[in-house]
Protein backbone atom coordinates (compact mmCIF):
# COMPACT_ATOMS: atom_id res chain seq x y z
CA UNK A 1 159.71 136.57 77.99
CA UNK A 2 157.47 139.35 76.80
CA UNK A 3 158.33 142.92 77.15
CA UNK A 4 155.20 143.41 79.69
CA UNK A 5 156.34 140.58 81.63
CA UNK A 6 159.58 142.11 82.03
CA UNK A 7 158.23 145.14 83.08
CA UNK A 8 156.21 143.79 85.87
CA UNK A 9 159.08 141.66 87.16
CA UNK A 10 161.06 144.67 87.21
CA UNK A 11 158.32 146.52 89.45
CA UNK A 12 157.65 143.62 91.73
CA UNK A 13 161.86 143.57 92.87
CA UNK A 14 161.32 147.12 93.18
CA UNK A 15 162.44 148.26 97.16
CA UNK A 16 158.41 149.83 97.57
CA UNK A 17 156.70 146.46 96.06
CA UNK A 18 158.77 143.15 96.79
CA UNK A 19 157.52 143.37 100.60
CA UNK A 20 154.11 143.32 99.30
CA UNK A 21 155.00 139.55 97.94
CA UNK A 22 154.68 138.19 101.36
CA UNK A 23 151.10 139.74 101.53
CA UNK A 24 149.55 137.66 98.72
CA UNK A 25 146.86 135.58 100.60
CA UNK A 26 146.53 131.75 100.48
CA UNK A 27 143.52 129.42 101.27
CA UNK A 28 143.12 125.49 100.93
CA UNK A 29 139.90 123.29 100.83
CA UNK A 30 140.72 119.53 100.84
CA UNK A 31 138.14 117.00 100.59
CA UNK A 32 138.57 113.51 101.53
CA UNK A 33 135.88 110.60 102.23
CA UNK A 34 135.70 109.28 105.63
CA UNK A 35 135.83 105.20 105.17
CA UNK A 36 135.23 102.15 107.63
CA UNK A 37 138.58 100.16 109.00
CA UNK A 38 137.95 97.85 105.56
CA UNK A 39 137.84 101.21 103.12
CA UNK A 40 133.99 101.33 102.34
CA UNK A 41 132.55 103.87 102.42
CA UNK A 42 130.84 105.26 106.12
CA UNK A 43 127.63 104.98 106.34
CA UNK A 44 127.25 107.40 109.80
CA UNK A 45 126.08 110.71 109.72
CA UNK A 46 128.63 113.92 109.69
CA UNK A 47 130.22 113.41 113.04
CA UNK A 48 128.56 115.68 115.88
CA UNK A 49 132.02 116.13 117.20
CA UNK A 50 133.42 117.54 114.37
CA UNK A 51 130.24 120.39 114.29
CA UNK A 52 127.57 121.63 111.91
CA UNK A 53 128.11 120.93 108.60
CA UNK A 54 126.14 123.90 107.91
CA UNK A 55 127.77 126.51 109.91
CA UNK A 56 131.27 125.51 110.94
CA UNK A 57 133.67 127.70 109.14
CA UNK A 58 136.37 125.02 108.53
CA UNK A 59 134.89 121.71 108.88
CA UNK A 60 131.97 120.97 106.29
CA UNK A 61 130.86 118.62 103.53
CA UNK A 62 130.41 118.48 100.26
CA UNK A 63 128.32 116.15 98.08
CA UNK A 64 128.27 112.86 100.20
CA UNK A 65 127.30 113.10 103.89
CA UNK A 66 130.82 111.19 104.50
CA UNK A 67 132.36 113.59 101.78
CA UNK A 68 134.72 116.28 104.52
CA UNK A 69 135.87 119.10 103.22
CA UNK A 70 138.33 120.96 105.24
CA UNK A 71 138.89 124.72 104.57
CA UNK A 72 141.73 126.93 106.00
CA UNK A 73 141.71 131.14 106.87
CA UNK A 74 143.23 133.24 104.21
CA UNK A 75 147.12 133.36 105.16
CA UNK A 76 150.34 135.51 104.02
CA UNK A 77 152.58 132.85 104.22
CA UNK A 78 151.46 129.52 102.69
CA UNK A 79 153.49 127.72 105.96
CA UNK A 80 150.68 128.96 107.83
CA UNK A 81 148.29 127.86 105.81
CA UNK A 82 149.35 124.31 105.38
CA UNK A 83 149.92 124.42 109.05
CA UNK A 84 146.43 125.50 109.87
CA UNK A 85 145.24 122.81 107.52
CA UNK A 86 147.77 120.25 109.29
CA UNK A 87 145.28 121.29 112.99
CA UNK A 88 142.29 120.63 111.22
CA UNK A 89 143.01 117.30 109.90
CA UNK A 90 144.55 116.51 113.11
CA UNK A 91 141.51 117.46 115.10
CA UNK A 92 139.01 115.53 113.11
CA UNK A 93 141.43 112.27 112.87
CA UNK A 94 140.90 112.55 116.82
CA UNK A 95 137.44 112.59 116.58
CA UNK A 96 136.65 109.43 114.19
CA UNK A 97 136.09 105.98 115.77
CA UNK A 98 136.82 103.67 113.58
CA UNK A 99 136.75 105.66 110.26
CA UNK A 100 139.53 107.00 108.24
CA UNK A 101 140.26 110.15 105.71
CA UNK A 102 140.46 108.42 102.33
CA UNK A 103 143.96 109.06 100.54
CA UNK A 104 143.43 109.70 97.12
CA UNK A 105 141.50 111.39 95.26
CA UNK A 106 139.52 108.52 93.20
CA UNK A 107 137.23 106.45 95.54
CA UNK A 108 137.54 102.72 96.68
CA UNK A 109 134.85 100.44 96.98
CA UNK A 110 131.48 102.35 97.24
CA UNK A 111 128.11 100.83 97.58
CA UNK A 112 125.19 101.08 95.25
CA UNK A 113 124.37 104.23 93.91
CA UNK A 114 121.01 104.31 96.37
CA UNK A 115 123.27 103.62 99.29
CA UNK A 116 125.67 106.36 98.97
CA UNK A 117 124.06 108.59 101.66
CA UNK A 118 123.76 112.68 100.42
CA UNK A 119 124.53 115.37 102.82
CA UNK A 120 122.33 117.10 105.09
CA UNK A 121 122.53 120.02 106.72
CA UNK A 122 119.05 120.16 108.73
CA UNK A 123 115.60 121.79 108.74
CA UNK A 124 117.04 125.43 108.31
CA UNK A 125 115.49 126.95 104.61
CA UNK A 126 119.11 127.18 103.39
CA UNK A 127 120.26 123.50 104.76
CA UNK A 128 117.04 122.50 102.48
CA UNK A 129 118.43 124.14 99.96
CA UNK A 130 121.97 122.89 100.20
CA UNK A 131 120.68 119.44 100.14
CA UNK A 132 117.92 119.84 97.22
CA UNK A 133 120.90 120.59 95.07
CA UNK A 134 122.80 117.48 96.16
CA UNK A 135 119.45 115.56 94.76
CA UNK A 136 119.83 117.49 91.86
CA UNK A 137 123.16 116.49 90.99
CA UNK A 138 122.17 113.07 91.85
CA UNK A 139 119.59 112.95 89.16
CA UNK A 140 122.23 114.61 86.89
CA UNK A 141 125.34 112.90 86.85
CA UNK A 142 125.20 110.34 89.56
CA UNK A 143 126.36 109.74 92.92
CA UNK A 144 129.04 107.92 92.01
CA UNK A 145 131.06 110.76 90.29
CA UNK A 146 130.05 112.93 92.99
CA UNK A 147 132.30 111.29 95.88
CA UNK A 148 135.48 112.25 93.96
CA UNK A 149 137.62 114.36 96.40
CA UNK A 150 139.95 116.69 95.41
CA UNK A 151 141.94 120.36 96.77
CA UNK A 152 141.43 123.41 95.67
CA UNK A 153 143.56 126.11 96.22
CA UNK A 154 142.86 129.98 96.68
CA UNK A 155 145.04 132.76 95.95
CA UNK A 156 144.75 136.51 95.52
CA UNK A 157 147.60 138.82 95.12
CA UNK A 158 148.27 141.47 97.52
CA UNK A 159 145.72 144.36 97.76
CA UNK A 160 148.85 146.73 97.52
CA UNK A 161 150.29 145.59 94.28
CA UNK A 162 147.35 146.27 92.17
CA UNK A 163 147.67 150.02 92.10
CA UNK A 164 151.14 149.66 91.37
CA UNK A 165 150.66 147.06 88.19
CA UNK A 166 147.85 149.59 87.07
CA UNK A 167 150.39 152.54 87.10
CA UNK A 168 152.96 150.80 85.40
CA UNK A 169 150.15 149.31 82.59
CA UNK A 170 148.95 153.05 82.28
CA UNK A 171 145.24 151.33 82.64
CA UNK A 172 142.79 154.33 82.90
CA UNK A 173 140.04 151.38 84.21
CA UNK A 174 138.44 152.01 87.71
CA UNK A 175 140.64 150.33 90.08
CA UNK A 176 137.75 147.63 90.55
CA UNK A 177 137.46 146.88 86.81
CA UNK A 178 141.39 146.89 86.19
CA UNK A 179 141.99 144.03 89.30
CA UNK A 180 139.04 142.48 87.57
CA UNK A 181 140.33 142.28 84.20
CA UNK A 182 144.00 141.06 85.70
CA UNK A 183 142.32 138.14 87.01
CA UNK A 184 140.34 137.45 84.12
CA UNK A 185 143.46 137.38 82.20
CA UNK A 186 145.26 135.52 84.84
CA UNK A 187 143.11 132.57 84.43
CA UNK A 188 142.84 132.70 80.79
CA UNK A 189 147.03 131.96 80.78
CA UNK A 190 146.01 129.35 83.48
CA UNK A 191 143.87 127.78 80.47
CA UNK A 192 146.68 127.71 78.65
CA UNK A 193 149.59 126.30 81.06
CA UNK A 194 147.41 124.02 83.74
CA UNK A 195 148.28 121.08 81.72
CA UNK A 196 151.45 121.29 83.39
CA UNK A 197 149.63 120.97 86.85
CA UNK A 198 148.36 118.00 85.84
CA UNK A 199 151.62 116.26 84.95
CA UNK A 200 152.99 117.53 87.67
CA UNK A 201 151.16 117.00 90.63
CA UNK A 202 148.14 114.76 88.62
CA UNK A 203 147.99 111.44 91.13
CA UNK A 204 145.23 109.02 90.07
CA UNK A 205 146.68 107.16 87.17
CA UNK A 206 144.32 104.42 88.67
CA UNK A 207 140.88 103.48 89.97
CA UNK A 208 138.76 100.47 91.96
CA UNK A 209 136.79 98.89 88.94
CA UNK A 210 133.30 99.00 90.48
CA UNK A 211 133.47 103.18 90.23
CA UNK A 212 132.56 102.76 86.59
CA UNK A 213 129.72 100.90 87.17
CA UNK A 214 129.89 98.65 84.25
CA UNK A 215 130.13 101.82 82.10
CA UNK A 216 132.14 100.85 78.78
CA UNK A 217 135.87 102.45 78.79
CA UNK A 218 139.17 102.25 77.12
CA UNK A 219 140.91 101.64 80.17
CA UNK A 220 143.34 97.88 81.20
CA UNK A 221 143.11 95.79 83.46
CA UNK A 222 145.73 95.83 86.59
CA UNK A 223 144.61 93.19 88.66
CA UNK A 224 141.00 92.21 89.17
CA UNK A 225 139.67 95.32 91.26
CA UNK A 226 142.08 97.78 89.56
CA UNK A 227 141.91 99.31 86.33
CA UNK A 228 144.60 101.88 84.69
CA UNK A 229 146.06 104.01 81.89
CA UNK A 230 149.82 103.36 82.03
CA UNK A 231 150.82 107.48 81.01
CA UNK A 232 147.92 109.08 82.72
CA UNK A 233 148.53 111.56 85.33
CA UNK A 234 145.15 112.10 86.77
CA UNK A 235 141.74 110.15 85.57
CA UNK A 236 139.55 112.43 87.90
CA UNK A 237 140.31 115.14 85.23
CA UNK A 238 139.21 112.94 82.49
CA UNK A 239 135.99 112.12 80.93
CA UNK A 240 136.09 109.48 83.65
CA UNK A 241 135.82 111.63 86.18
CA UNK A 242 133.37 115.26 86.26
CA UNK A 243 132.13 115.72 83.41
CA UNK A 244 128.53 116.79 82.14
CA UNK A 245 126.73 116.51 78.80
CA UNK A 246 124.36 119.42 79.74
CA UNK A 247 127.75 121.56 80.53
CA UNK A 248 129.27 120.13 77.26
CA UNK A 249 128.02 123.58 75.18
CA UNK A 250 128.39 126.08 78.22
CA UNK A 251 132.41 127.39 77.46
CA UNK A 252 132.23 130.82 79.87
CA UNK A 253 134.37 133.20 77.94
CA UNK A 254 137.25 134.80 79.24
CA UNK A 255 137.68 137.60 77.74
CA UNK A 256 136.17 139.91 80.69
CA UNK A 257 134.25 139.48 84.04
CA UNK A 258 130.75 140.57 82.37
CA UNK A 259 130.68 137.81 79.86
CA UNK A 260 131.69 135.03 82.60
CA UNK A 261 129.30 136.27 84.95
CA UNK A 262 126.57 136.77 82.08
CA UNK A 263 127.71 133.20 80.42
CA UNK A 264 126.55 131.85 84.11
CA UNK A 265 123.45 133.56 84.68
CA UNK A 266 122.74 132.07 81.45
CA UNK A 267 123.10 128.92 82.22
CA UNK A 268 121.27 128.97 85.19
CA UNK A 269 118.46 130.20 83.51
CA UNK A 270 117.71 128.21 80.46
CA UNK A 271 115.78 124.98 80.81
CA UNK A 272 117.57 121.79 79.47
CA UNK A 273 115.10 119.23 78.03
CA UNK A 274 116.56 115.91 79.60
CA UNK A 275 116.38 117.72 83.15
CA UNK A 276 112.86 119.88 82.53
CA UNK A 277 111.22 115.83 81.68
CA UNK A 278 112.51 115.33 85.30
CA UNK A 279 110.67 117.98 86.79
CA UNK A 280 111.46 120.17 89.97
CA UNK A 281 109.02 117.39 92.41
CA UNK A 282 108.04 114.10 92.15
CA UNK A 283 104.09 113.45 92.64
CA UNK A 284 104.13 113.66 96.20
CA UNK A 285 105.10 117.18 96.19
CA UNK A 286 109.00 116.31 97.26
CA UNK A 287 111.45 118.55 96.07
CA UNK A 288 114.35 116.50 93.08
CA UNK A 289 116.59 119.50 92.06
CA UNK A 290 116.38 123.26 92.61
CA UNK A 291 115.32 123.66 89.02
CA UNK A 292 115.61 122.13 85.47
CA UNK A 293 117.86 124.28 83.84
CA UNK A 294 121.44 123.82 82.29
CA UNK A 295 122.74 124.20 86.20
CA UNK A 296 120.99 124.80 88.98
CA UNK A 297 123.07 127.16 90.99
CA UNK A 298 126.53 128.56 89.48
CA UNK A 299 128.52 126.29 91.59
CA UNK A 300 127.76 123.56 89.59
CA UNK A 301 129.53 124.25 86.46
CA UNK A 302 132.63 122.16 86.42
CA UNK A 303 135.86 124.05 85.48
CA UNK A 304 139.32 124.10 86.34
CA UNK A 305 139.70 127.55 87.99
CA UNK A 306 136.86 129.91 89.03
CA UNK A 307 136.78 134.15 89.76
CA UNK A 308 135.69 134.86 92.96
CA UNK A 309 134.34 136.99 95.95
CA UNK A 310 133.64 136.69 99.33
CA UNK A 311 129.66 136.57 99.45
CA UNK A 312 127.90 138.46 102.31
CA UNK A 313 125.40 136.46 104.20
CA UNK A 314 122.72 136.25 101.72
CA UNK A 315 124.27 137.15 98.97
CA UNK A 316 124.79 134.66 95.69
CA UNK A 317 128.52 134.01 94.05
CA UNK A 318 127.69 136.52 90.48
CA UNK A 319 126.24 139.14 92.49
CA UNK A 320 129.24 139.53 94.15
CA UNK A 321 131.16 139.14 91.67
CA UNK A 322 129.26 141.69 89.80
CA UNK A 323 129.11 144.10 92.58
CA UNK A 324 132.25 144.08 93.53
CA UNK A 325 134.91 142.62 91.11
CA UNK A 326 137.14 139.41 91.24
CA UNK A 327 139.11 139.21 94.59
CA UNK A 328 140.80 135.65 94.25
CA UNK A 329 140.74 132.93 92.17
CA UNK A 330 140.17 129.00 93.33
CA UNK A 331 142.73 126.58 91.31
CA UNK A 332 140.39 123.17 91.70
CA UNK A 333 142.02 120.56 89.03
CA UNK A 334 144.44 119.62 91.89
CA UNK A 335 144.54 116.04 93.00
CA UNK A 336 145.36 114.79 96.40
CA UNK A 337 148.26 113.03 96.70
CA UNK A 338 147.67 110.01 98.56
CA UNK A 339 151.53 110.21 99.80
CA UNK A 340 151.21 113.33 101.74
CA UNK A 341 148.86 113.24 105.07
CA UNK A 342 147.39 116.74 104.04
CA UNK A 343 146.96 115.75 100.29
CA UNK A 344 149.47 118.58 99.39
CA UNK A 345 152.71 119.82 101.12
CA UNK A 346 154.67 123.28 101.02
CA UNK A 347 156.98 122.10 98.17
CA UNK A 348 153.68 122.12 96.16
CA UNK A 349 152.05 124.73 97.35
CA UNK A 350 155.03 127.36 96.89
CA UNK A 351 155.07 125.95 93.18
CA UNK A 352 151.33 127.05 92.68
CA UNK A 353 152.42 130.29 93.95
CA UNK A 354 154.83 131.29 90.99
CA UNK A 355 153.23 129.28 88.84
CA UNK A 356 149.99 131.71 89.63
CA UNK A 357 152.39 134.59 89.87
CA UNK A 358 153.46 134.01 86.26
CA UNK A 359 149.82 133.37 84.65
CA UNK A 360 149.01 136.99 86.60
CA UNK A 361 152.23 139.55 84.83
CA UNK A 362 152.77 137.29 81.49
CA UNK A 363 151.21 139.12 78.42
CA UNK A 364 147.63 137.75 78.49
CA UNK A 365 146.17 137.82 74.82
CA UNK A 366 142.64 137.30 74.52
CA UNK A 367 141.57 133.64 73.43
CA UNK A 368 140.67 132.94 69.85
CA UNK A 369 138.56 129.93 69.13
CA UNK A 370 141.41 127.62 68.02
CA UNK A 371 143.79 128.41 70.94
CA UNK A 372 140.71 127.69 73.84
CA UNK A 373 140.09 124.27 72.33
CA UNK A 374 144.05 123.67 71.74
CA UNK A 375 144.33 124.41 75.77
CA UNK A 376 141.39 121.93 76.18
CA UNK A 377 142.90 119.34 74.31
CA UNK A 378 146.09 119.65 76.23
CA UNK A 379 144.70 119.37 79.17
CA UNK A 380 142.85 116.18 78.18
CA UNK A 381 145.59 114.59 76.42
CA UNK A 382 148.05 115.17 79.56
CA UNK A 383 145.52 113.80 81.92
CA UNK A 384 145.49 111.09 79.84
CA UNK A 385 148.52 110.22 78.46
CA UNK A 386 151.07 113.00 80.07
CA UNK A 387 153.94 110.23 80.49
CA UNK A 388 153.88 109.11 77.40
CA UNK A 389 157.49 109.59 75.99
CA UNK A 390 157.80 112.04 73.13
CA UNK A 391 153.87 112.89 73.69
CA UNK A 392 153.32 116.54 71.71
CA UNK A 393 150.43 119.30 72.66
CA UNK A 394 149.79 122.42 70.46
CA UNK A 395 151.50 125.82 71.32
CA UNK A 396 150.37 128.46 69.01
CA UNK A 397 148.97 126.02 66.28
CA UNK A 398 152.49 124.01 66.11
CA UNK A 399 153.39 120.64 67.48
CA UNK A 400 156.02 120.66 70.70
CA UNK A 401 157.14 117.95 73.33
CA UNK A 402 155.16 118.44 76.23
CA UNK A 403 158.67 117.48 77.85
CA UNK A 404 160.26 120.79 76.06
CA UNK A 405 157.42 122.70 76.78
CA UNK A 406 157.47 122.16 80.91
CA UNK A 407 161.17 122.92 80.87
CA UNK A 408 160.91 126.28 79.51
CA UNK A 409 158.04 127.17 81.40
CA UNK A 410 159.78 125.73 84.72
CA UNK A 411 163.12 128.55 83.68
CA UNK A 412 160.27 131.02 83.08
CA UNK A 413 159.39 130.59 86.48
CA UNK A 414 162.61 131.25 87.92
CA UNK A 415 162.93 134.79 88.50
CA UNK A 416 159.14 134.73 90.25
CA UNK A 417 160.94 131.84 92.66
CA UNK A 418 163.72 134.51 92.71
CA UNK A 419 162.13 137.09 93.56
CA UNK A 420 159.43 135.43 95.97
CA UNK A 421 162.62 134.50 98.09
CA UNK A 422 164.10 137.43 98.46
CA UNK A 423 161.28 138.56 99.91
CA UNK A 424 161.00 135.95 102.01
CA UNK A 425 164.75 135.95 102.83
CA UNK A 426 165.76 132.16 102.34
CA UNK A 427 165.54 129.59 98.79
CA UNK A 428 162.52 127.88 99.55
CA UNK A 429 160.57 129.20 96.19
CA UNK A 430 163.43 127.85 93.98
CA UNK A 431 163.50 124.70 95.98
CA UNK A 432 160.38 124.00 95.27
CA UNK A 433 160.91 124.71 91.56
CA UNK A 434 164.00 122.31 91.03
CA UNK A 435 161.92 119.07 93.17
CA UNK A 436 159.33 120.06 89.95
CA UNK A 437 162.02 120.25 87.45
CA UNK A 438 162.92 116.80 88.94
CA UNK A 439 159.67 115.41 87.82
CA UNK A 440 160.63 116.90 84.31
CA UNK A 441 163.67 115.14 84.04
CA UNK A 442 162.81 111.87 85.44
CA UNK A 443 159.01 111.34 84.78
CA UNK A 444 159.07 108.59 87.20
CA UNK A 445 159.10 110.98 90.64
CA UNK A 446 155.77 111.82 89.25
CA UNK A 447 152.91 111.40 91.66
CA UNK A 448 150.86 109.38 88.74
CA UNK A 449 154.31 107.25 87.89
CA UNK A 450 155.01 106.66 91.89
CA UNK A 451 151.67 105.36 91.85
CA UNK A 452 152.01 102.97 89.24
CA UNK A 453 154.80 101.64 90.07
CA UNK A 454 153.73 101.05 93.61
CA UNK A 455 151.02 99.16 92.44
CA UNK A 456 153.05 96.87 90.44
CA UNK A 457 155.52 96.40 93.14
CA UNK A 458 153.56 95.13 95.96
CA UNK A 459 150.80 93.85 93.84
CA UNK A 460 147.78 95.22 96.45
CA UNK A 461 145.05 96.63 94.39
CA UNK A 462 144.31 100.49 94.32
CA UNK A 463 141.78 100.22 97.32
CA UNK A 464 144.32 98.33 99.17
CA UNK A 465 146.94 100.61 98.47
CA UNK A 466 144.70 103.53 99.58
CA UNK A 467 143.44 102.31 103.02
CA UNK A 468 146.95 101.30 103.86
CA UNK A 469 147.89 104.87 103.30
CA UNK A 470 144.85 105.99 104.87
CA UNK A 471 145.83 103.94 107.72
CA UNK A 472 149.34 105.48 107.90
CA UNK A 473 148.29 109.01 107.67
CA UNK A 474 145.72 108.67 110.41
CA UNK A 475 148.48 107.24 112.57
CA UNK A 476 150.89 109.82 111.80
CA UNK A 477 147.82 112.25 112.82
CA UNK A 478 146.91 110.83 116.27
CA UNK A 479 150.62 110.07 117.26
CA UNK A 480 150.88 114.34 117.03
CA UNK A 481 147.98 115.26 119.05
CA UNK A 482 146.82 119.38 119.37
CA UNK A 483 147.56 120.58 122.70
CA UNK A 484 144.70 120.75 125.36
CA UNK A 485 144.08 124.58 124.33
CA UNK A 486 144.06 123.62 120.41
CA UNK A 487 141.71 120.96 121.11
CA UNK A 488 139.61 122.72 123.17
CA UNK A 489 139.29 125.61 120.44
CA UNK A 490 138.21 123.26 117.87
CA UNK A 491 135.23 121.75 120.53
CA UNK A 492 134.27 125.10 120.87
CA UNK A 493 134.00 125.41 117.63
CA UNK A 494 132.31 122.57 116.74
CA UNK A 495 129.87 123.75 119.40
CA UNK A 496 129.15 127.22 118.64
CA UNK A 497 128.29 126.02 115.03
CA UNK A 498 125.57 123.87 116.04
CA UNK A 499 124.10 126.15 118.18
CA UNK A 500 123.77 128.58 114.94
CA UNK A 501 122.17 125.85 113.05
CA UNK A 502 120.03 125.18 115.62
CA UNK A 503 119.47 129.21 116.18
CA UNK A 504 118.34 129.38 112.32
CA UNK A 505 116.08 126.50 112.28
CA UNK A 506 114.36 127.75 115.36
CA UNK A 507 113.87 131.52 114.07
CA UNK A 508 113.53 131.20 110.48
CA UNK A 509 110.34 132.64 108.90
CA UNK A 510 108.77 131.92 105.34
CA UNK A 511 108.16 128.13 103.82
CA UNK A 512 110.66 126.23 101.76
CA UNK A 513 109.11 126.85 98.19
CA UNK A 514 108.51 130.42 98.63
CA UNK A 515 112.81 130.69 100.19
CA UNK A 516 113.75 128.26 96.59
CA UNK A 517 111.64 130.86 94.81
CA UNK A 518 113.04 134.33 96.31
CA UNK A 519 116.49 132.50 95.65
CA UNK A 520 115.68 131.85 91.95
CA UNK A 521 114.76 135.04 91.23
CA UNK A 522 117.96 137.08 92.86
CA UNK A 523 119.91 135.16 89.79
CA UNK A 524 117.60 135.88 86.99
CA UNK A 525 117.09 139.81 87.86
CA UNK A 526 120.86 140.28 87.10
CA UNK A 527 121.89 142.08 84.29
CA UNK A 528 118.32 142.31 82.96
């Protein structure tokens, strides 16, 4: 435990700050596929029901037209949040005839590439947009890899604790750039400890065959639909899963906001020759990607966590992150566990909490060459082989059992569980760290290893297993309906969001090309 670390712990148990624990904020997205009653993939368009895919602050999509994402308020208290994610699953469950929310993360059976239908969000110059950029990442990396669901998790710490932290650091910094700079160093210890998420809470040790696509791989054979690694955790965060050759030389450094931020702008900048032979339109004058640099927007640069801002209407992610500083940061290497109905539970989402807590106060030393691509290879190697006994990572250019290595972190954690309850008043922090330590002692209660060995026991293959969990879920869903007022506030929901889509699309000046072109150039004018 470092001496700053101490120090900070010390503050946060202080009388004036531990209250200010229950006032960190919490947000989920899930996504999950909707799938016909035999697990293929639907075919329908985004449900009217559920609302405007465009518009509807919870309900939305993300790559595929039948890829739901689901996306909570900011809460205090992480119950609420799961519970608000619980009505929202629960609501759209009641609106799906015949169709199902997928259970894992990896997909089942999907049809061919040209079949796998991209989402629209209408006529609007920004629903153009939004879908332009799905095109683009067709052309880029497939549709395939693009219907991989999986939950990210927000969290920010509370707005009153960061003027206490700077006191105590003696940081002369504005108060912008010091919460800034905490969060950059907050996710540069993430770099270095995530590999623990992964063995942790990692759940797709498996996949259905046809998602490689006859794409040569190192993986075996389960059955004849189902192929494995028997010590992975989670394949979605191997080079099976996102991954881009274009992205392979863009590393965003750490070490402060303005190099991230000028690392991205960057990137979306400079043309990349495989995507520039493309071209922005095909030869009737049809828009194929937004652009043909090394991304086209900054949300498409694949990483495990990401800085961010609320955006004002308008506005793109690096300005406001440039205007205004770092106000949360989205975890996004989490699988969905195909046991749980919501894809997460409390148990898990209390652990991200300290586990956050404690990349945010631990002594955050800038990182050197060797130790970013040492965190990089332990995240690989654990997504890959994380269960395999006596498996070592690198810690500070030495060998140790990844085994050894989660168990101190795990007693690390313990006075952040500590603390987090007594704030809370009960034990439901260190609960939640001795079900993980659980999964440290006995590897199989691991998501991945539950998996597995489910697999092997009832000898369905992986898309069997999933749609009979699919199945299960949805029936656990529909047998809890909302009440008539809960049910009514999602319909109005639903409704007033398609009345603003249709409000834009109606009222909207200016042509398409002209709105891609203002958009371009808001990104380029930064910083220069």
């Amino acid at each position: 435990m470092s001496e700053l670390f101490s120090r900070r712990l010390a503050l946060l148990g202080d009388a004036a700050a531990l209250p200010l624990l229950t006032q960190n904020l919490h947000g989920i997205e899930r996504e999950c596929l909707r799938v016909n009653a035999d697990g293929s993939l639907a075919q329908t368009e985004h449900p009217r029901a559920l609302g405007s895919a465009l518009t509807h602050p919870q309900i939305t999509t993300d790559y595929s037209e039948a890829l739901l994402e689901f996306i909570t308020p900011a809460e205090a208290n992480p119950a609420d949040t799961l519970a608000d994610l619980e009505r929202i699953h629960r609501f759209a469950s009641s609106q799906l005839d015949g169709e199902y929310l997928w259970s894992p993360s990896m997909p089942g059976l999907l049809p061919d590439e040209a079949d796998i239908p991209i989402a629209r969000y209408g006529s609007s110059n920004i629903g153009r947009l939004k879908y332009v950029y799905r095109q683009g990442l067709a052309l880029r990396y497939g549709k395939t890899m693009q219907c991989i669901a999986g939950i990210h998790y927000n969290f920010s710490l509370a707005e009153g604790l960061w003027p206490l932290l700077q006191q105590l650091d003696g940081d002369t910094q504005s108060a912008r750039d010091y919460q800034s700079a905490s969060y950059i160093a907050l996710i540069r210890n993430f770099r270095r400890y995530s590999w623990l998420l992964m063995y942790l809470f990692g759940a797709s040790p498996a996949l259905d065959a046809s998602f490689l696509r006859g794409r040569p791989h190192q993986l075996q054979q389960l059955d004849a639909d189902t192929l494995f690694l028997p010590y992975a955790t989670s394949l979605r965060m191997s080079d099976l899963g996102y991954q881009s050759n274009a992205q392979a030389g863009l590393t965003p450094c750490y070490n402060d906001l303005a190099s991230y931020t000028e690392s991205l702008r960057s990137a979306v900048a400079t043309p990349y020759p495989a995507y520039a032979a493309i071209g922005t339109k095909n030869a009737a004058g049809e828009w194929l990607q937004l652009n043909s640099n090394i991304i086209q927007i900054e949300n498409e640069y694949y990483s495990s966590i990401r800085p961010k801002r609320v955006t004002y209407s308008g506005e793109r992610p690096i300005q406001a992150l440039m205007a205004r500083g770092v106000q949360y940061v989205e975890v996004r290497c989490l699988d969905i566990n195909p046991y749980l109905p919501l894809g997460i539970d409390l148990d898990q989402a209390r652990f991200l909490d300290a586990f956050i807590l404690f990349c945010a106060l631990e002594d955050s030393p800038l990182l050197a060459s060797g130790v970013c691509r040492a965190s990089t290879e332990n995240f690989l190697m654990t997504v890959k082989e994380g269960r395999r006994p006596g498996l070592q990572l690198q810690r500070e250019g030495q060998p140790v059992e990844l085994l050894t290595w989660a168990a101190e972190l795990l007693e690390r954690f313990k006075p952040i569980a500590e603390l987090l309850d007594r704030a809370y008043g009960d034990d439901a922090y260190q609960t939640a760290l001795h079900l993980q330590q659980r999964k440290v002692d006995e590897p199989a209660q691991t998501p991945s290893a539950r998996v597995l060995a489910e697999l092997r026991e009832t000898g369905e293959s992986f898309r069997a297993m999933a749609l009979r969990h699919s199945k299960e879920h949805a029936a656990n869903f529909r047998a809890q309906p909302l009440s008539a007022e809960e049910q009514a506030s999602f319909a109005a929901m639903a409704q007033q969001s398609l009345a603003e889509q249709a409000e834009l699309e109606s009222a909207e000046p200016g042509d398409f090309d002209t709105f891609v072109a203002a958009y371009q150039a808001s990104i380029l004018g930064i910083g220069v």
